[in-house]
PDB file of N, CA and C in Angstrom:
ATOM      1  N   UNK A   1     -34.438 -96.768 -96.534  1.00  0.00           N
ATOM      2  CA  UNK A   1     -35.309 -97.542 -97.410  1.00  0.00           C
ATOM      3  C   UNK A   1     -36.162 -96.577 -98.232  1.00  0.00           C
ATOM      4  N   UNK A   2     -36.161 -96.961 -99.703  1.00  0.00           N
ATOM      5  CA  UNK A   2     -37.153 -96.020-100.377  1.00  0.00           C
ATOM      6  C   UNK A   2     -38.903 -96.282-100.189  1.00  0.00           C
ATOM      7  N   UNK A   3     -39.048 -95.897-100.782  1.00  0.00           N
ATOM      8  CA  UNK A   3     -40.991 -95.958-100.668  1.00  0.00           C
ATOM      9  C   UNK A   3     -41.507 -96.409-102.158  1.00  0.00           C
ATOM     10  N   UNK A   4     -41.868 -97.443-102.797  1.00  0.00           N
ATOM     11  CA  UNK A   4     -42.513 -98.056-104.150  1.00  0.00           C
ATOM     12  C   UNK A   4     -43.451 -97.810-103.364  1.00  0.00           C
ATOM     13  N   UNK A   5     -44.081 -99.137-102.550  1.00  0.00           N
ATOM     14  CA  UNK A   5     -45.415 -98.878-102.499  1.00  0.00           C
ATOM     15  C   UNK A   5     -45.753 -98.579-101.007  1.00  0.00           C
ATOM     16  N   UNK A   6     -46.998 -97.578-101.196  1.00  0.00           N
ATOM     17  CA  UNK A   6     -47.461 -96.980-100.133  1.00  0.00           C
ATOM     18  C   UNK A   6     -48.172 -97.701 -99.564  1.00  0.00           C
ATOM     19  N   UNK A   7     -48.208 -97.823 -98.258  1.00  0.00           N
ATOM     20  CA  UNK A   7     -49.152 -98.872 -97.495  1.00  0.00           C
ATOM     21  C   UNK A   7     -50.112 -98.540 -97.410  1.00  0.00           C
ATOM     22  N   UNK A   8     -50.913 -99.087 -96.712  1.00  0.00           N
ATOM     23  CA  UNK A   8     -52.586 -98.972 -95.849  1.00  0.00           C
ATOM     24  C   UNK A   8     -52.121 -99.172 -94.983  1.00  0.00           C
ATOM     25  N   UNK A   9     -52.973 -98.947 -94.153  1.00  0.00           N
ATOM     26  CA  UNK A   9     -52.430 -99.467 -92.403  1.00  0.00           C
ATOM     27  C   UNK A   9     -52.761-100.870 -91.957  1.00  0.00           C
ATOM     28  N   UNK A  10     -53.511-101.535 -92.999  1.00  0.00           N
ATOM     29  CA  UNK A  10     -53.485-102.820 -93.023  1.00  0.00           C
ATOM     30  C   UNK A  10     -52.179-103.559 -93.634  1.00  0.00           C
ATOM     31  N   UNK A  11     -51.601-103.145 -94.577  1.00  0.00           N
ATOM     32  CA  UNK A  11     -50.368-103.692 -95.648  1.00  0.00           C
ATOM     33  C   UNK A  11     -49.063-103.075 -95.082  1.00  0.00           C
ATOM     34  N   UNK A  12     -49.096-102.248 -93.583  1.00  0.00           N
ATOM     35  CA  UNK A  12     -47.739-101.871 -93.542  1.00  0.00           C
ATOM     36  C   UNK A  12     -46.775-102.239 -93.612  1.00  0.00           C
ATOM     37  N   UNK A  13     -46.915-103.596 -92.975  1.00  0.00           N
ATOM     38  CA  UNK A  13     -45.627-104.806 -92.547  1.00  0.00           C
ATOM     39  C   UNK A  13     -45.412-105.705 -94.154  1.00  0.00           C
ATOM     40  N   UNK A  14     -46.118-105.486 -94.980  1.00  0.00           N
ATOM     41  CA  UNK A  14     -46.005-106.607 -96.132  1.00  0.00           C
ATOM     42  C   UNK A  14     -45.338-105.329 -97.178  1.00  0.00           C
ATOM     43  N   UNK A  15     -46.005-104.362 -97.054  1.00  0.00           N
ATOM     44  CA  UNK A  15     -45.070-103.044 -97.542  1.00  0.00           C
ATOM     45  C   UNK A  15     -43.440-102.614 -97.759  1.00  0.00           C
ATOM     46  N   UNK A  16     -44.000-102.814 -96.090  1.00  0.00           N
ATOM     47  CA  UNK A  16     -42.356-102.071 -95.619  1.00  0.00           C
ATOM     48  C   UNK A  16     -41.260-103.245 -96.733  1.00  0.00           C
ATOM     49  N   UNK A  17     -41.541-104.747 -95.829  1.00  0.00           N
ATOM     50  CA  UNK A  17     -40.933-105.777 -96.703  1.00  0.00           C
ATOM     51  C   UNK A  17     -40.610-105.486 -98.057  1.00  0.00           C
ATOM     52  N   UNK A  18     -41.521-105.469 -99.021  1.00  0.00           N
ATOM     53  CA  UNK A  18     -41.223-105.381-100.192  1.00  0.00           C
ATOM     54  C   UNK A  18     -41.089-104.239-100.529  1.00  0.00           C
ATOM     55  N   UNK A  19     -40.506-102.661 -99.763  1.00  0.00           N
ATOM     56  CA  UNK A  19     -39.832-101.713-100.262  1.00  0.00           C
ATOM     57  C   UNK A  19     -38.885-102.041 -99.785  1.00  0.00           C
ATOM     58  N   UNK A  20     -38.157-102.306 -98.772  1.00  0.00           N
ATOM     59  CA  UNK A  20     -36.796-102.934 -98.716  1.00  0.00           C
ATOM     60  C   UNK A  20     -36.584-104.009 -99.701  1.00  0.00           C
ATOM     61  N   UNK A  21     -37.018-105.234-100.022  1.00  0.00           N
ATOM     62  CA  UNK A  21     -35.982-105.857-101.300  1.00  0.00           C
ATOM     63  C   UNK A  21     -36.140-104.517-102.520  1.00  0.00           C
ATOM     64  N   UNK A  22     -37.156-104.187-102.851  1.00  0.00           N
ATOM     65  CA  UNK A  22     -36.795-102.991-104.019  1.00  0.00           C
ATOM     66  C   UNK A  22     -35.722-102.308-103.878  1.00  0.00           C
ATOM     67  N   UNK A  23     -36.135-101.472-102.754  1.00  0.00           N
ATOM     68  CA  UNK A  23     -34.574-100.569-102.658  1.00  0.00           C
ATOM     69  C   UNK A  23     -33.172-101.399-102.871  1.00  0.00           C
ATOM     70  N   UNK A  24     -32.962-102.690-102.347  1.00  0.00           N
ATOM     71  CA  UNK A  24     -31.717-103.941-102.000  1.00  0.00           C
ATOM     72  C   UNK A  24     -31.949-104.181-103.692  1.00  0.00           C
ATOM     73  N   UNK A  25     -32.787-104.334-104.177  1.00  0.00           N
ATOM     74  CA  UNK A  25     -32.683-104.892-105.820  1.00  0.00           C
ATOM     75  C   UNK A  25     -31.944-103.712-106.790  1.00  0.00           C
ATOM     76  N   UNK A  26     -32.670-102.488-106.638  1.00  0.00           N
ATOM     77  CA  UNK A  26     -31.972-101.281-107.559  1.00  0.00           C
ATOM     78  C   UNK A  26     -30.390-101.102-106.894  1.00  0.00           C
ATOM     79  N   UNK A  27     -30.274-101.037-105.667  1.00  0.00           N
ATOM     80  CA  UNK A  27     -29.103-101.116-105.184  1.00  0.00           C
ATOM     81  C   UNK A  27     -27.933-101.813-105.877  1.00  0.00           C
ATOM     82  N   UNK A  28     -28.434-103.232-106.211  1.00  0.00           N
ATOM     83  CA  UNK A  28     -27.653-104.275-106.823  1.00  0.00           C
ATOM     84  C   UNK A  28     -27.689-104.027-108.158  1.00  0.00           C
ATOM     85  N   UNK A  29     -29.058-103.369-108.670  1.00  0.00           N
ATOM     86  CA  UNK A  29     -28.770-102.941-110.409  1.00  0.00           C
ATOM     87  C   UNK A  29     -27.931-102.107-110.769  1.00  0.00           C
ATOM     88  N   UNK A  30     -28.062-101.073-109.882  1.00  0.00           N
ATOM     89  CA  UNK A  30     -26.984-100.004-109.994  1.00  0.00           C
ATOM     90  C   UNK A  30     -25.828 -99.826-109.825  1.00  0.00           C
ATOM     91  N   UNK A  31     -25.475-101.373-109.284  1.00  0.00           N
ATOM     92  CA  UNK A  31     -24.011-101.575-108.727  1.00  0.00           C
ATOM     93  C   UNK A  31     -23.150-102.433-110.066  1.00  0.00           C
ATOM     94  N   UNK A  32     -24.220-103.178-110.599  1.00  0.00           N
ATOM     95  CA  UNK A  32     -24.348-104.045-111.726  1.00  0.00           C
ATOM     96  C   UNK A  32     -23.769-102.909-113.012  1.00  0.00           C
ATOM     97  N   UNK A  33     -24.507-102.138-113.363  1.00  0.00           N
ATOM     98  CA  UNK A  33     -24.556-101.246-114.343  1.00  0.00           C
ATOM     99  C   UNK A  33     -23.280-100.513-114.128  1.00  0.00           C
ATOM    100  N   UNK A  34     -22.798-100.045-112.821  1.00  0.00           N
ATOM    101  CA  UNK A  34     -21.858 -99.163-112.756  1.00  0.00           C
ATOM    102  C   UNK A  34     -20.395 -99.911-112.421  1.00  0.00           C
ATOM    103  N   UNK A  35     -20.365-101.722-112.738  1.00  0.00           N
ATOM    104  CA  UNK A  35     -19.436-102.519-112.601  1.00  0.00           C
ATOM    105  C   UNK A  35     -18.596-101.869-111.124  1.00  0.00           C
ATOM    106  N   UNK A  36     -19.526-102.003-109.909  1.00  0.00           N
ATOM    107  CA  UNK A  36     -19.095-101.385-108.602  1.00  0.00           C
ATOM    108  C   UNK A  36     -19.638-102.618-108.167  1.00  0.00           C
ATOM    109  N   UNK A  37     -18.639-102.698-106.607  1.00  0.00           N
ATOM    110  CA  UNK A  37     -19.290-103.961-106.068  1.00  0.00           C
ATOM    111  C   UNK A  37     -19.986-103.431-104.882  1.00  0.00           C
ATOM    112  N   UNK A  38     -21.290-103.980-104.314  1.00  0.00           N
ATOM    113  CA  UNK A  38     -22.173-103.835-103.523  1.00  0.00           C
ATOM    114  C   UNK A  38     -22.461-104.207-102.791  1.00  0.00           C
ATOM    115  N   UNK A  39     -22.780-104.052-101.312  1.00  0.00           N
ATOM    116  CA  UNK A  39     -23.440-104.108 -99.908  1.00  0.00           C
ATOM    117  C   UNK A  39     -25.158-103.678 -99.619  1.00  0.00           C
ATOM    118  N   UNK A  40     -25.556-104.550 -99.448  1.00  0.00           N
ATOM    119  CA  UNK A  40     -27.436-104.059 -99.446  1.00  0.00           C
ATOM    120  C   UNK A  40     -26.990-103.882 -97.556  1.00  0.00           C
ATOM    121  N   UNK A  41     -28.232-102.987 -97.351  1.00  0.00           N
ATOM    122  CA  UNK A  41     -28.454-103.202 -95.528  1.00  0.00           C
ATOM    123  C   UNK A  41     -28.640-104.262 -95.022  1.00  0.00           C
ATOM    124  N   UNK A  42     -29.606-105.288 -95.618  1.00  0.00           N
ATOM    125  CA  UNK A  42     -29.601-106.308 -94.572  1.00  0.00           C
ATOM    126  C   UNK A  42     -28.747-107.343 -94.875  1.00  0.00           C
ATOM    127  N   UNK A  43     -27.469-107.425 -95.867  1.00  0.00           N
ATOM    128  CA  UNK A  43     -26.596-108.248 -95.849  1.00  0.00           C
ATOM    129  C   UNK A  43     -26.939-109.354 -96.384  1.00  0.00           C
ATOM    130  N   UNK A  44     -27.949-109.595 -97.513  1.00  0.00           N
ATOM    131  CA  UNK A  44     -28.807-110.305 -97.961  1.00  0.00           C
ATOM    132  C   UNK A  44     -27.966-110.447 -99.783  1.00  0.00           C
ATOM    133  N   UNK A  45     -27.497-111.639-100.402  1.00  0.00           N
ATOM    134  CA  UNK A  45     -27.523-111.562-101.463  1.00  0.00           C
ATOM    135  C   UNK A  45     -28.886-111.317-102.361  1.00  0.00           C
ATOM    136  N   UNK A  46     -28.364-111.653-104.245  1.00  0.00           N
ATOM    137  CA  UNK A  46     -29.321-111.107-104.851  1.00  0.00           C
ATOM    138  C   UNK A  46     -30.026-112.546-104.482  1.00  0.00           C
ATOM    139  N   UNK A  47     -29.544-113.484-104.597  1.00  0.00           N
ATOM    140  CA  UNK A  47     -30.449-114.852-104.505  1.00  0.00           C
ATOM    141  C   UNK A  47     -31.413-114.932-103.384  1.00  0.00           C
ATOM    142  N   UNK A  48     -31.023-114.449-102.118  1.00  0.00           N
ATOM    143  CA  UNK A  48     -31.728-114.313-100.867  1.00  0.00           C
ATOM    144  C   UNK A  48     -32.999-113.481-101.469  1.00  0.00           C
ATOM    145  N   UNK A  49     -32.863-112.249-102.177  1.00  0.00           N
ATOM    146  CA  UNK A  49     -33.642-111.275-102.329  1.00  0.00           C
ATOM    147  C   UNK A  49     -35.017-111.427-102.819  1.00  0.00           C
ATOM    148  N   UNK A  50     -34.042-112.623-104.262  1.00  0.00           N
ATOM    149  CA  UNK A  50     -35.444-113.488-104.716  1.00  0.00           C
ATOM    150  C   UNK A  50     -36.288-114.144-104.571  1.00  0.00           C
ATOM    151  N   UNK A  51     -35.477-115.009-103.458  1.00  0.00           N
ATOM    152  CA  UNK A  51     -35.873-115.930-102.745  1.00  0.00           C
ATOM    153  C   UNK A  51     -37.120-115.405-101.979  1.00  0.00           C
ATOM    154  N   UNK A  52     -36.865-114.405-101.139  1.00  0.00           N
ATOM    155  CA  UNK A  52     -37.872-113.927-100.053  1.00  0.00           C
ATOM    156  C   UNK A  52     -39.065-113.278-101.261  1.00  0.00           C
ATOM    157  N   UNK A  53     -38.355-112.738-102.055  1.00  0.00           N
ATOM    158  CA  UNK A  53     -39.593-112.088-102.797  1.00  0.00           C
ATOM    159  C   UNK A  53     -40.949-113.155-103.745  1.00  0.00           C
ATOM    160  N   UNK A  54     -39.982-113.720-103.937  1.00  0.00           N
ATOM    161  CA  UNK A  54     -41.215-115.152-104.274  1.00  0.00           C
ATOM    162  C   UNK A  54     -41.755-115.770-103.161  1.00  0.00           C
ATOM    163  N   UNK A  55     -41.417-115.693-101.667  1.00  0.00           N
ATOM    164  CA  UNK A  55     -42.143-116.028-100.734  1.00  0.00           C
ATOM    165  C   UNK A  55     -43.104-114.975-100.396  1.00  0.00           C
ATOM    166  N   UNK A  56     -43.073-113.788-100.480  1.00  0.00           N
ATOM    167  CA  UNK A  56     -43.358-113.403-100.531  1.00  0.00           C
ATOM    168  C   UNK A  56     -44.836-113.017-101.510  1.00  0.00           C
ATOM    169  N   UNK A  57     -44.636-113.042-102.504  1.00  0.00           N
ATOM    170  CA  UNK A  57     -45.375-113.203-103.534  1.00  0.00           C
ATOM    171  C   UNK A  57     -46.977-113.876-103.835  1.00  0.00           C
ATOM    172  N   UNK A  58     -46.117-115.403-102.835  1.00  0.00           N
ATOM    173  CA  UNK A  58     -46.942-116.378-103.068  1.00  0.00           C
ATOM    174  C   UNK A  58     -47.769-115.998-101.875  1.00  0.00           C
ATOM    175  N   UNK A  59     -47.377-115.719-100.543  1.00  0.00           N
ATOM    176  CA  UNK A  59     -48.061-115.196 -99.648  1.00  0.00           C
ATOM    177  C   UNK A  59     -49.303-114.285 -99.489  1.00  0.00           C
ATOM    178  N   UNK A  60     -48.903-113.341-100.725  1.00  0.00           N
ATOM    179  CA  UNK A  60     -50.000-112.441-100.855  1.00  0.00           C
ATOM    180  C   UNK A  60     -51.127-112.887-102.051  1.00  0.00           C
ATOM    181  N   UNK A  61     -50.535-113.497-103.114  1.00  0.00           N
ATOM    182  CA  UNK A  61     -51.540-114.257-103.702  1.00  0.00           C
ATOM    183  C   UNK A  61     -52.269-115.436-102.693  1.00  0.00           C
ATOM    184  N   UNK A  62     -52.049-116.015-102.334  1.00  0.00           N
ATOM    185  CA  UNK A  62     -52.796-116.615-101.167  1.00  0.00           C
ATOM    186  C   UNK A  62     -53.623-115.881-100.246  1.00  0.00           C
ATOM    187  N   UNK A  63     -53.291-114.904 -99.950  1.00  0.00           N
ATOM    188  CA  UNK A  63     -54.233-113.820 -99.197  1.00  0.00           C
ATOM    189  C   UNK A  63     -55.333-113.285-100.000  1.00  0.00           C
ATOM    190  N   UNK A  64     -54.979-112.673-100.688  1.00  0.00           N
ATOM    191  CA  UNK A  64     -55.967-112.374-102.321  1.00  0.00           C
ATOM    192  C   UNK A  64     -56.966-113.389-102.234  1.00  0.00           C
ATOM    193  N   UNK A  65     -56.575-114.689-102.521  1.00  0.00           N
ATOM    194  CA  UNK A  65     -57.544-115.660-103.001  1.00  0.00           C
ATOM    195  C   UNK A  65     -58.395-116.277-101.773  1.00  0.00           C
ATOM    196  N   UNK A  66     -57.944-115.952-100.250  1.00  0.00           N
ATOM    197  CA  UNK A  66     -58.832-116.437 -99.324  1.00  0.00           C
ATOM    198  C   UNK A  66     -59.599-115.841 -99.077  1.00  0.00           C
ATOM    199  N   UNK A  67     -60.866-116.288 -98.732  1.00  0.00           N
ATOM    200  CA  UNK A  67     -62.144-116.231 -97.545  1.00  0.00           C
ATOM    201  C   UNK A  67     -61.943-115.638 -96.247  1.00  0.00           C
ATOM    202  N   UNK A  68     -60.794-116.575 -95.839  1.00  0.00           N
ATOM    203  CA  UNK A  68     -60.927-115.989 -94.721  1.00  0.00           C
ATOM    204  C   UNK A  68     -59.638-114.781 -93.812  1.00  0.00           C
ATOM    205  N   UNK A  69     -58.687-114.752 -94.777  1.00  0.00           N
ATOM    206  CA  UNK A  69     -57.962-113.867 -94.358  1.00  0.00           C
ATOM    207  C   UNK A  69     -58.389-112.294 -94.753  1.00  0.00           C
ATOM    208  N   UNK A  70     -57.451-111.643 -94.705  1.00  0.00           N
ATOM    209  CA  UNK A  70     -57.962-110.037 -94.785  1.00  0.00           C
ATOM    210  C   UNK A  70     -59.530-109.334 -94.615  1.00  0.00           C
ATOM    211  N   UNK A  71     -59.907-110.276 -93.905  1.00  0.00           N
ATOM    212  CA  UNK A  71     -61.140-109.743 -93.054  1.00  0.00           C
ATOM    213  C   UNK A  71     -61.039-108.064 -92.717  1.00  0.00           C
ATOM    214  N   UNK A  72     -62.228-107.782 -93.073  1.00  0.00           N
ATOM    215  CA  UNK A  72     -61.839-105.856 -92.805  1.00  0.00           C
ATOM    216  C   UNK A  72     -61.138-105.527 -93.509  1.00  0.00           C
ATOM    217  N   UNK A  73     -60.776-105.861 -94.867  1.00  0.00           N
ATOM    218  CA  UNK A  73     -59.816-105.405 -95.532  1.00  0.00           C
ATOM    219  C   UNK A  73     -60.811-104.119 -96.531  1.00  0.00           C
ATOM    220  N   UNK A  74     -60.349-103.019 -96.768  1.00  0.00           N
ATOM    221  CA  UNK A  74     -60.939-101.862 -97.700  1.00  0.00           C
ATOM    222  C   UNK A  74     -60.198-102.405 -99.513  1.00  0.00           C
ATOM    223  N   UNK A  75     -60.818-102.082-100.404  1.00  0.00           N
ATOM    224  CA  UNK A  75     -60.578-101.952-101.767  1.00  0.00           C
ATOM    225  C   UNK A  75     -59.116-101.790-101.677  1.00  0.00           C
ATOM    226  N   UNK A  76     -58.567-100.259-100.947  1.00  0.00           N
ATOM    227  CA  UNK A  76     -57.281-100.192-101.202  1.00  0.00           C
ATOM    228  C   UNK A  76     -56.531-101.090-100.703  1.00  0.00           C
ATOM    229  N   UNK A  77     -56.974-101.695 -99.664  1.00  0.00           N
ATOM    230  CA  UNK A  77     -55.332-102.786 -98.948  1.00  0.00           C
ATOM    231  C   UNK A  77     -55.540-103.552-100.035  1.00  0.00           C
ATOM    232  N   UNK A  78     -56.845-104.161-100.781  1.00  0.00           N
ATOM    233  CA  UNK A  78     -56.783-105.426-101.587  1.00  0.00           C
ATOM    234  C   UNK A  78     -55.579-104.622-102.811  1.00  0.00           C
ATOM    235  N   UNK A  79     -55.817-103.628-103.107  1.00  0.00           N
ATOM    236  CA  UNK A  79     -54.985-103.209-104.645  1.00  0.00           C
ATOM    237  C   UNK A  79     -53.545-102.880-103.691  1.00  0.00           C
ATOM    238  N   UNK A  80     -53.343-102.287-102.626  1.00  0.00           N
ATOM    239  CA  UNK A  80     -51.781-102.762-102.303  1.00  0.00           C
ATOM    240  C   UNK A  80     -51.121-104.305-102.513  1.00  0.00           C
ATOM    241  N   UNK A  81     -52.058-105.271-102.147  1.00  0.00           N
ATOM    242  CA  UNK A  81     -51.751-106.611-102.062  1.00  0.00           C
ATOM    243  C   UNK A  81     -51.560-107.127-103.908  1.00  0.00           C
ATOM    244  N   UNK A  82     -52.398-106.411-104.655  1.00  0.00           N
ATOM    245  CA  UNK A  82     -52.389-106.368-105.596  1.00  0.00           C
ATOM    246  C   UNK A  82     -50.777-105.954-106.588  1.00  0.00           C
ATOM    247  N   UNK A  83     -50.904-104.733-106.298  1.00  0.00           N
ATOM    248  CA  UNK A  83     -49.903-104.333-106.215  1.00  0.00           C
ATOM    249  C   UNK A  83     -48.255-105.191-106.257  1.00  0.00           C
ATOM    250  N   UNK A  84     -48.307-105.525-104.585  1.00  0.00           N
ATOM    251  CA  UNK A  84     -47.017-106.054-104.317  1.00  0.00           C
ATOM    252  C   UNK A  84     -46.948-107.138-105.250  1.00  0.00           C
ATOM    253  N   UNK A  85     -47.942-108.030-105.700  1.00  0.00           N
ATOM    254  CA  UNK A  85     -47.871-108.780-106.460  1.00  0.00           C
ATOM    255  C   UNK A  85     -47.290-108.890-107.479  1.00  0.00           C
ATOM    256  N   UNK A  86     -47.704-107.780-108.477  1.00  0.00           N
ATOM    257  CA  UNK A  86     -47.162-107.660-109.885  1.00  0.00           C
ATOM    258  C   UNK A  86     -45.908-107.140-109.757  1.00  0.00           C
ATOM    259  N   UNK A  87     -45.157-106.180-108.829  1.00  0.00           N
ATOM    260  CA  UNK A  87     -44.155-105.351-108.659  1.00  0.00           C
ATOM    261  C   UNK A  87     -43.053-106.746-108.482  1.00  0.00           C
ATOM    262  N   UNK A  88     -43.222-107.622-107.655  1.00  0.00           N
ATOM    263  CA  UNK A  88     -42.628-108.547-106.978  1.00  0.00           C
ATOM    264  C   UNK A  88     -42.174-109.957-108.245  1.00  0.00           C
ATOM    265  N   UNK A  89     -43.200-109.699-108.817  1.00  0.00           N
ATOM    266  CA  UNK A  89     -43.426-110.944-110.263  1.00  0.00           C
ATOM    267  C   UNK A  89     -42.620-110.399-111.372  1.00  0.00           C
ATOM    268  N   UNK A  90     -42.897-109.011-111.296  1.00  0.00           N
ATOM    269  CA  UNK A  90     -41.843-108.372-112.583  1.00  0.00           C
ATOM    270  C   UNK A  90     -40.273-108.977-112.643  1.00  0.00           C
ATOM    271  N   UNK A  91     -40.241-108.236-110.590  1.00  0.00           N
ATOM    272  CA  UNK A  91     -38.891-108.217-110.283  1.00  0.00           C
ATOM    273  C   UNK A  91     -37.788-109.660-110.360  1.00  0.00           C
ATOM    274  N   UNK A  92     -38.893-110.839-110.110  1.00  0.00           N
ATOM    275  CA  UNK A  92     -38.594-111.984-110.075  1.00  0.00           C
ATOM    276  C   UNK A  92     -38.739-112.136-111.920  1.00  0.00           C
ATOM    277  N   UNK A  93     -39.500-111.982-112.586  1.00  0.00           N
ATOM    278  CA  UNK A  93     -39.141-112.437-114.054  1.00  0.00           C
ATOM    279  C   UNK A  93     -38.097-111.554-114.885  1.00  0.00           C
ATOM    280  N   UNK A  94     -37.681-110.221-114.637  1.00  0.00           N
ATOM    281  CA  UNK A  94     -36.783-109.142-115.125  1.00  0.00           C
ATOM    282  C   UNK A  94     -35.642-109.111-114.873  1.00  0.00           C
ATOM    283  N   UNK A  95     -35.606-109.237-113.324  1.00  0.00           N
ATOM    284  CA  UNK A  95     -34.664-108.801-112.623  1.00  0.00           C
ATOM    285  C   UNK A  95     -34.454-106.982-112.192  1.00  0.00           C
ATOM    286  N   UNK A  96     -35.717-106.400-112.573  1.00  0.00           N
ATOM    287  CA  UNK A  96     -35.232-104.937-112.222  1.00  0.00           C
ATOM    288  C   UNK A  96     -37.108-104.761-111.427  1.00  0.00           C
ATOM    289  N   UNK A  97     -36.815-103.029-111.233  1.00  0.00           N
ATOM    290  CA  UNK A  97     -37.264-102.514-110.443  1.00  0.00           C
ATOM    291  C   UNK A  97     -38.587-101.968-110.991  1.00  0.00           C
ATOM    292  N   UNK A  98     -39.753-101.851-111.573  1.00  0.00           N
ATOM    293  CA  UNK A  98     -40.553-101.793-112.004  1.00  0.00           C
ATOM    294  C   UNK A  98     -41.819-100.810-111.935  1.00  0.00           C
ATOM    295  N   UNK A  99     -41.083-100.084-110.763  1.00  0.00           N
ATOM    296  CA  UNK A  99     -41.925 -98.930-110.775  1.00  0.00           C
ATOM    297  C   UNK A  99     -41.168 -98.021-110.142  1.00  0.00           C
ATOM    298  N   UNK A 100     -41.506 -96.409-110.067  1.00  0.00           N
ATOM    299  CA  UNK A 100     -40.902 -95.532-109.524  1.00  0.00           C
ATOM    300  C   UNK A 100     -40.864 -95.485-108.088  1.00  0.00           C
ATOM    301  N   UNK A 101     -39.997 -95.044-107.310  1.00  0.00           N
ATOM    302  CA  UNK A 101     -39.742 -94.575-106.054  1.00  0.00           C
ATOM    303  C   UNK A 101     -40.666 -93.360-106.091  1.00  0.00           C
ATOM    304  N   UNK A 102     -41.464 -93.126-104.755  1.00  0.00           N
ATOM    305  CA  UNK A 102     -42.282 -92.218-104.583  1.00  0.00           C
ATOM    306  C   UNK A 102     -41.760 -91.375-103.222  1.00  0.00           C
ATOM    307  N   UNK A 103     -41.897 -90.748-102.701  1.00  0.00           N
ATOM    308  CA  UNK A 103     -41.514 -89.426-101.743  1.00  0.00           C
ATOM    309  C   UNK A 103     -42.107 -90.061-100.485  1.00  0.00           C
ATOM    310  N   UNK A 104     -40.675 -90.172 -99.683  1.00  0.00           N
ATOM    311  CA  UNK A 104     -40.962 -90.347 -98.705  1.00  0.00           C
ATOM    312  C   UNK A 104     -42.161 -89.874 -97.722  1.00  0.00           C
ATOM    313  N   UNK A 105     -43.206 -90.434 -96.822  1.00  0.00           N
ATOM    314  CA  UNK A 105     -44.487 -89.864 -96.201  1.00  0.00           C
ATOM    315  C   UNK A 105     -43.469 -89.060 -94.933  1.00  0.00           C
ATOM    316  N   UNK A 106     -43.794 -87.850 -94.943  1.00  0.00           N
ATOM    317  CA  UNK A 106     -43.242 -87.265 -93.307  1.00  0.00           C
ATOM    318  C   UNK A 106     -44.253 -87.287 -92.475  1.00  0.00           C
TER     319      UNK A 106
END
């Protein structure tokens, strides 16, 4: 799995998620572009992909906008959540990948 966005240690699990459909989305662009046919890891079509990613989406805008969730949350988890948002909205209105892959953390 590549790395778009970097977590907090609050956003790991909503992270991880939405760097796996990224990676599964460029996967499928690149398979698209290079008229090759394609296998993502989790065996997930592109429709599945979208699917989760607009559940996704809406999930974290809902978090954003509550009171009472993300309690203890720092500036940065809010701009990860932020983040996944717009990355996720692109991907769902474009169809592509919208920001760079960043270097794996060792």
């Amino acid at each position: 799995m590549n790395i778009y966005i970097t977590p907090t240690f609050n956003t790991q699990e909503v992270a991880a998620k939405v760097n796996s459909i990224l990676t599964e989305a460029q996967m499928y662009n690149d398979a698209l572009q290079n008229d090759e046919p394609v296998t993502v890891p989790s065996g997930r079509t592109w429709g599945q992909l979208l699917s989760t990613s607009q559940q996704i989406r809406i999930n974290c805008e809902e978090w954003i906008d509550s009171t009472t969730l993300g309690k203890g949350f720092v500036a940065a988890d809010w701009a990860v959540l932020e983040q996944v948002v717009n990355v996720l909205e692109y991907l769902l209105l474009q169809g592509k990948v919208s920001i760079k892959q960043q270097p794996a953390l060792v």
